[in-house]
C-alpha atoms as a PDB file:
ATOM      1  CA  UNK A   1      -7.778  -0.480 -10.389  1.00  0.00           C
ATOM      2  CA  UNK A   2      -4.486   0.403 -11.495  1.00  0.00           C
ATOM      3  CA  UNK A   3      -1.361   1.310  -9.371  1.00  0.00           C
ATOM      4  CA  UNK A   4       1.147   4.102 -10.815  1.00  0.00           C
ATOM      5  CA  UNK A   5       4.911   3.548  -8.721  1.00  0.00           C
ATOM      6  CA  UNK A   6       5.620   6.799  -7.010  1.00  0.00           C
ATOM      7  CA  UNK A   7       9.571   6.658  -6.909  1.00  0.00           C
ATOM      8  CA  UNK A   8      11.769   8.066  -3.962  1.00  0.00           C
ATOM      9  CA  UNK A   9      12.587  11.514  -6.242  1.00  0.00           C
ATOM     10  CA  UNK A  10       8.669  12.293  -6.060  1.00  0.00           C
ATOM     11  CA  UNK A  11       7.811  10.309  -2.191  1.00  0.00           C
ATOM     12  CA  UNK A  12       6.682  13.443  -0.360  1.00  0.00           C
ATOM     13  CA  UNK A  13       5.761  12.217   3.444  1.00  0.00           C
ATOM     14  CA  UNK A  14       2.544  14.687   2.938  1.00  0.00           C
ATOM     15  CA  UNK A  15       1.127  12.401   0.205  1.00  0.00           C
ATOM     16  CA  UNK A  16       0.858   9.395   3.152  1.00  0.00           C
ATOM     17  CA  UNK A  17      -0.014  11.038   6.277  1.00  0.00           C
ATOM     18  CA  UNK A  18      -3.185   9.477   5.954  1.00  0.00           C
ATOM     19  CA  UNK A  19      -2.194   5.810   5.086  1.00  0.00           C
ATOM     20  CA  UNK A  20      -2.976   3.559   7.626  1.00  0.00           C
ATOM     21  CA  UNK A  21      -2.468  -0.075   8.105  1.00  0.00           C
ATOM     22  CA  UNK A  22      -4.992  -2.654   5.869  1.00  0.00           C
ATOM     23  CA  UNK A  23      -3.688  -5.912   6.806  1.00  0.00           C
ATOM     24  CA  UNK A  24      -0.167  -7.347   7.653  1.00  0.00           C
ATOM     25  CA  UNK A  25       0.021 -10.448   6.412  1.00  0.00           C
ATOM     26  CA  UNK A  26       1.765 -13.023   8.403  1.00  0.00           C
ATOM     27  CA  UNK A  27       3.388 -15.888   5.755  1.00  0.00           C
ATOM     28  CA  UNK A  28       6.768 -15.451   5.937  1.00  0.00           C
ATOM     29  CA  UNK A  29       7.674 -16.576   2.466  1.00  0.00           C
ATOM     30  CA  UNK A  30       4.941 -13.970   0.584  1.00  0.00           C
ATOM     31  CA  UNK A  31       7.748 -10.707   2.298  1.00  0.00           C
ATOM     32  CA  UNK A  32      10.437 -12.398   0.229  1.00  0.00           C
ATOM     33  CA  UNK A  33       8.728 -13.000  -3.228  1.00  0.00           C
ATOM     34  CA  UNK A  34       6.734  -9.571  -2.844  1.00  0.00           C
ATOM     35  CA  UNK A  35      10.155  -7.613  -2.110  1.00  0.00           C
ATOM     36  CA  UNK A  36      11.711  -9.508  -5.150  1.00  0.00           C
ATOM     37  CA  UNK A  37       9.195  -9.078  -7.908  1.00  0.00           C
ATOM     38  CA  UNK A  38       8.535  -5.100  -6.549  1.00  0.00           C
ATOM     39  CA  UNK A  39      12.593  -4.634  -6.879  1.00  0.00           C
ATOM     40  CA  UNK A  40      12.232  -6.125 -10.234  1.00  0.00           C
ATOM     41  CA  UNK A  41      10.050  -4.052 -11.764  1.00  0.00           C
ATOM     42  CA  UNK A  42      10.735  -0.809 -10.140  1.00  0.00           C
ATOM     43  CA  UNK A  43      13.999  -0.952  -8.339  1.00  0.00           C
ATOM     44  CA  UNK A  44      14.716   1.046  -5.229  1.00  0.00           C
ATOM     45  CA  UNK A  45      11.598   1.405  -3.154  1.00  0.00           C
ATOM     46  CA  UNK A  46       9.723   4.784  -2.605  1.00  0.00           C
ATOM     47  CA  UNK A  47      11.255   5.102   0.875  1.00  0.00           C
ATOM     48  CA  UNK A  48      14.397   4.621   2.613  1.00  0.00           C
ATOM     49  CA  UNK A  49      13.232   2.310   5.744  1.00  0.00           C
ATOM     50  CA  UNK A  50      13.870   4.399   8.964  1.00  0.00           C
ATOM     51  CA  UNK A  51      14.181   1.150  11.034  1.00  0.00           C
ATOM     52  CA  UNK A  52      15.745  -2.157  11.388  1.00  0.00           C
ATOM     53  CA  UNK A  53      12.299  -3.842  11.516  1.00  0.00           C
ATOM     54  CA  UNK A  54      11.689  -2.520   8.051  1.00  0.00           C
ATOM     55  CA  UNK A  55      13.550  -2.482   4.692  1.00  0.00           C
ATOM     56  CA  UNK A  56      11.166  -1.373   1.833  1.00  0.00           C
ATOM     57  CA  UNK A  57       7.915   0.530   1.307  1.00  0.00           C
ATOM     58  CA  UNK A  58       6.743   0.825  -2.130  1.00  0.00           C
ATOM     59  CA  UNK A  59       4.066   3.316  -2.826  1.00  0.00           C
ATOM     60  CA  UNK A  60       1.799   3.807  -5.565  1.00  0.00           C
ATOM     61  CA  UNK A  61      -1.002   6.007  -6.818  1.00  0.00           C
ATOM     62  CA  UNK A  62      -3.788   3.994  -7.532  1.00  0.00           C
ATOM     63  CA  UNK A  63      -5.936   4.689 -10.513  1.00  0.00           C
ATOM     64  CA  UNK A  64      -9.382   4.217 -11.757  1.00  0.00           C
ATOM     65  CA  UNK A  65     -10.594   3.937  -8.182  1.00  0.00           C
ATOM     66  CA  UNK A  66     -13.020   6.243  -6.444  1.00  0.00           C
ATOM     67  CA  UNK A  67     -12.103   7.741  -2.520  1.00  0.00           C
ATOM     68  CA  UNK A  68     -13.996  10.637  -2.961  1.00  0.00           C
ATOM     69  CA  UNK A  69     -14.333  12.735  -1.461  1.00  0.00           C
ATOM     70  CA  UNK A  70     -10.419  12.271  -0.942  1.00  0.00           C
ATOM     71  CA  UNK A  71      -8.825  13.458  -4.322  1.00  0.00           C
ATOM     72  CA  UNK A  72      -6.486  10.851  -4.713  1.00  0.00           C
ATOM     73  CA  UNK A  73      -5.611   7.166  -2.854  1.00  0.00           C
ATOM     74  CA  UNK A  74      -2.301   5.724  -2.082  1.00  0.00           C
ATOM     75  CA  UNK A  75      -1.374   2.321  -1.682  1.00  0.00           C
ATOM     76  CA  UNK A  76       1.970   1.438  -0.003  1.00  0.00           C
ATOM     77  CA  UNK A  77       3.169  -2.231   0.365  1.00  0.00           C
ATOM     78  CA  UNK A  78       6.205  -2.661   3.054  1.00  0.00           C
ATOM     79  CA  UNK A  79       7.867  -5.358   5.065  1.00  0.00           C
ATOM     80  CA  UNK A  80       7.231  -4.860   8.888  1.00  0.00           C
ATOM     81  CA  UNK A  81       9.228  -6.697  11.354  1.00  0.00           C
ATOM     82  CA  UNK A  82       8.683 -10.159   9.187  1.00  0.00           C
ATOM     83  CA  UNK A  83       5.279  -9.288   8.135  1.00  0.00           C
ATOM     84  CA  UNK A  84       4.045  -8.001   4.725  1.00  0.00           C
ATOM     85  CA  UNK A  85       1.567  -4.970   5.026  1.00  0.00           C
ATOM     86  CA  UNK A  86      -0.715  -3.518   3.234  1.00  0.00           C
ATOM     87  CA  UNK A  87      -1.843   0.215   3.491  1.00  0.00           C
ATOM     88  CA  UNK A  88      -3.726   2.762   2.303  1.00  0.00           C
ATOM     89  CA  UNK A  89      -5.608   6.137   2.879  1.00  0.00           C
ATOM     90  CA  UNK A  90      -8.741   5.126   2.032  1.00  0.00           C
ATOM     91  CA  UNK A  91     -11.719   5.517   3.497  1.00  0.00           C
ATOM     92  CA  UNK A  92      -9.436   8.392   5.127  1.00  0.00           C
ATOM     93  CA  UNK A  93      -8.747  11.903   4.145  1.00  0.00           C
ATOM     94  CA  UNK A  94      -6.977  14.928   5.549  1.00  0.00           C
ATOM     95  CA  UNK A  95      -8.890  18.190   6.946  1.00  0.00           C
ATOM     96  CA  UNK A  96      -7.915  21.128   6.595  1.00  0.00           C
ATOM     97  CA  UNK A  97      -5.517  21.296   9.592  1.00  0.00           C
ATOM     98  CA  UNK A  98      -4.236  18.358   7.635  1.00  0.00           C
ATOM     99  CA  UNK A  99      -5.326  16.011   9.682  1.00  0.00           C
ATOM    100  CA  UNK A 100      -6.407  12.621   9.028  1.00  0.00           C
ATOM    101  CA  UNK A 101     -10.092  11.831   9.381  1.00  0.00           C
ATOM    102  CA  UNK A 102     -12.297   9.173   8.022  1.00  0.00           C
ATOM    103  CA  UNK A 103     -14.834   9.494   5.224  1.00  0.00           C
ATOM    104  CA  UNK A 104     -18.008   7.451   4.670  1.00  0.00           C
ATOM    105  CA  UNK A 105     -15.515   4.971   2.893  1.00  0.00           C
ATOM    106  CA  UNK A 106     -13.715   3.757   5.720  1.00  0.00           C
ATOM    107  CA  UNK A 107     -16.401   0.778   6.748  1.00  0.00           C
ATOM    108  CA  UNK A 108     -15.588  -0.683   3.756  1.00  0.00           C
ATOM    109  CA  UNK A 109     -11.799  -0.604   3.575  1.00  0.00           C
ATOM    110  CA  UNK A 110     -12.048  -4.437   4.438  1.00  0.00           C
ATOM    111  CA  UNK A 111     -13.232  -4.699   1.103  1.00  0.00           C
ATOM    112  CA  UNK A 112     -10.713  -2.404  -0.383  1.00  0.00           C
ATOM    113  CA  UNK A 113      -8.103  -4.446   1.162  1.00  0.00           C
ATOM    114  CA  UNK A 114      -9.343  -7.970  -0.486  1.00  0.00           C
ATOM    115  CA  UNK A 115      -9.423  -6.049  -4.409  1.00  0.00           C
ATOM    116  CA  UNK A 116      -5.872  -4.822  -3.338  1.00  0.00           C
ATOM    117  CA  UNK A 117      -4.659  -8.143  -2.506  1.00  0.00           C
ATOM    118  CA  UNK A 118      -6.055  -9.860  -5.392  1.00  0.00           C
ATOM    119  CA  UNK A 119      -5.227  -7.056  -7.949  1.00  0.00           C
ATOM    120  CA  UNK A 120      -1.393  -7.367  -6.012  1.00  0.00           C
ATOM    121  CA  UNK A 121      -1.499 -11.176  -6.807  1.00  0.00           C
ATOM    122  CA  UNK A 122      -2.579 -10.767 -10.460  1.00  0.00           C
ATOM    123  CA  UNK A 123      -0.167  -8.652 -11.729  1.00  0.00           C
ATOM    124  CA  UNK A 124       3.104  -9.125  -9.042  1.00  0.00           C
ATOM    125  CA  UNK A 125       2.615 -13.241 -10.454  1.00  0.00           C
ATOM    126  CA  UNK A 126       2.497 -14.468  -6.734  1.00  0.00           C
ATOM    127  CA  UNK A 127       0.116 -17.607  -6.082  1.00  0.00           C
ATOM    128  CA  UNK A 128       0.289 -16.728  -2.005  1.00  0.00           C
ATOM    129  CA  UNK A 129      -1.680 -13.390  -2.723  1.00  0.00           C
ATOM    130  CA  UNK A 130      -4.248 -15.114  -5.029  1.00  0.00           C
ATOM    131  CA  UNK A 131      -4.836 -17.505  -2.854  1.00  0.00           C
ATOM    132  CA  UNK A 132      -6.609 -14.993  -0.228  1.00  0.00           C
ATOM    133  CA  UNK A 133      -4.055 -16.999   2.147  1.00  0.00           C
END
């Protein structure tokens, strides 16, 4: 797995119609240390937040990681209202009415979400991801 930052110049709402909530995670320190080491490698986020209960959203292309029959898979890590979430197309895809529907992926997005959490931990440097809280 590898994530590539898609900044705000080339966030195109199409790209995450299918995205859907992994996990929020719930210890309020881990919104705080996420937001900080995000901001410090890649500055503003993807998205401008659209409401009070949220301030970032960072999204990111994520490599080397099969969603077929979905042709690509998004990742987007936000604060929402104290919580840190995780969230993703896959196991989703859209139709052609673009639409989101699920793919034969989606029982194991579970799964997904662990690698994405531990992958998140390893290279953002922060223990409270690692730890599988």
């Amino acid at each position: 797995m590898q994530l590539e930052f898609v900044p705000v110049e080339e966030f195109y709402f199409a790209l995450t119609m299918a995205v859907r909530t992994l996990e929020d995670l719930t210890t309020p320190e881990l919104v705080e240390q996420v937001n900080a080491k995000l901001t410090e490698k890649f500055g503003q986020p993807s998205t401008v937040a659209a409401a009070s209960q949220n301030s970032f959203n960072y999204v990111f292309r994520v490599k080397d990681y099969d969603n077929s029959p979905a042709p690509q898979l998004m990742v987007s890590i936000a604060d929402w209202q104290g919580n840190l979430r995780l969230g993703s197309d896959y196991g989703w895809m859209l139709d052609e009415d673009r639409k989101p529907v699920r793919t034969d992926r989606f029982e194991h997005r579970s799964k997904f979400s662990q690698e994405v959490r531990s992958y998140l931990g390893e290279w953002l440097d922060v223990p409270l991801l690692k730890s599988g809280l």
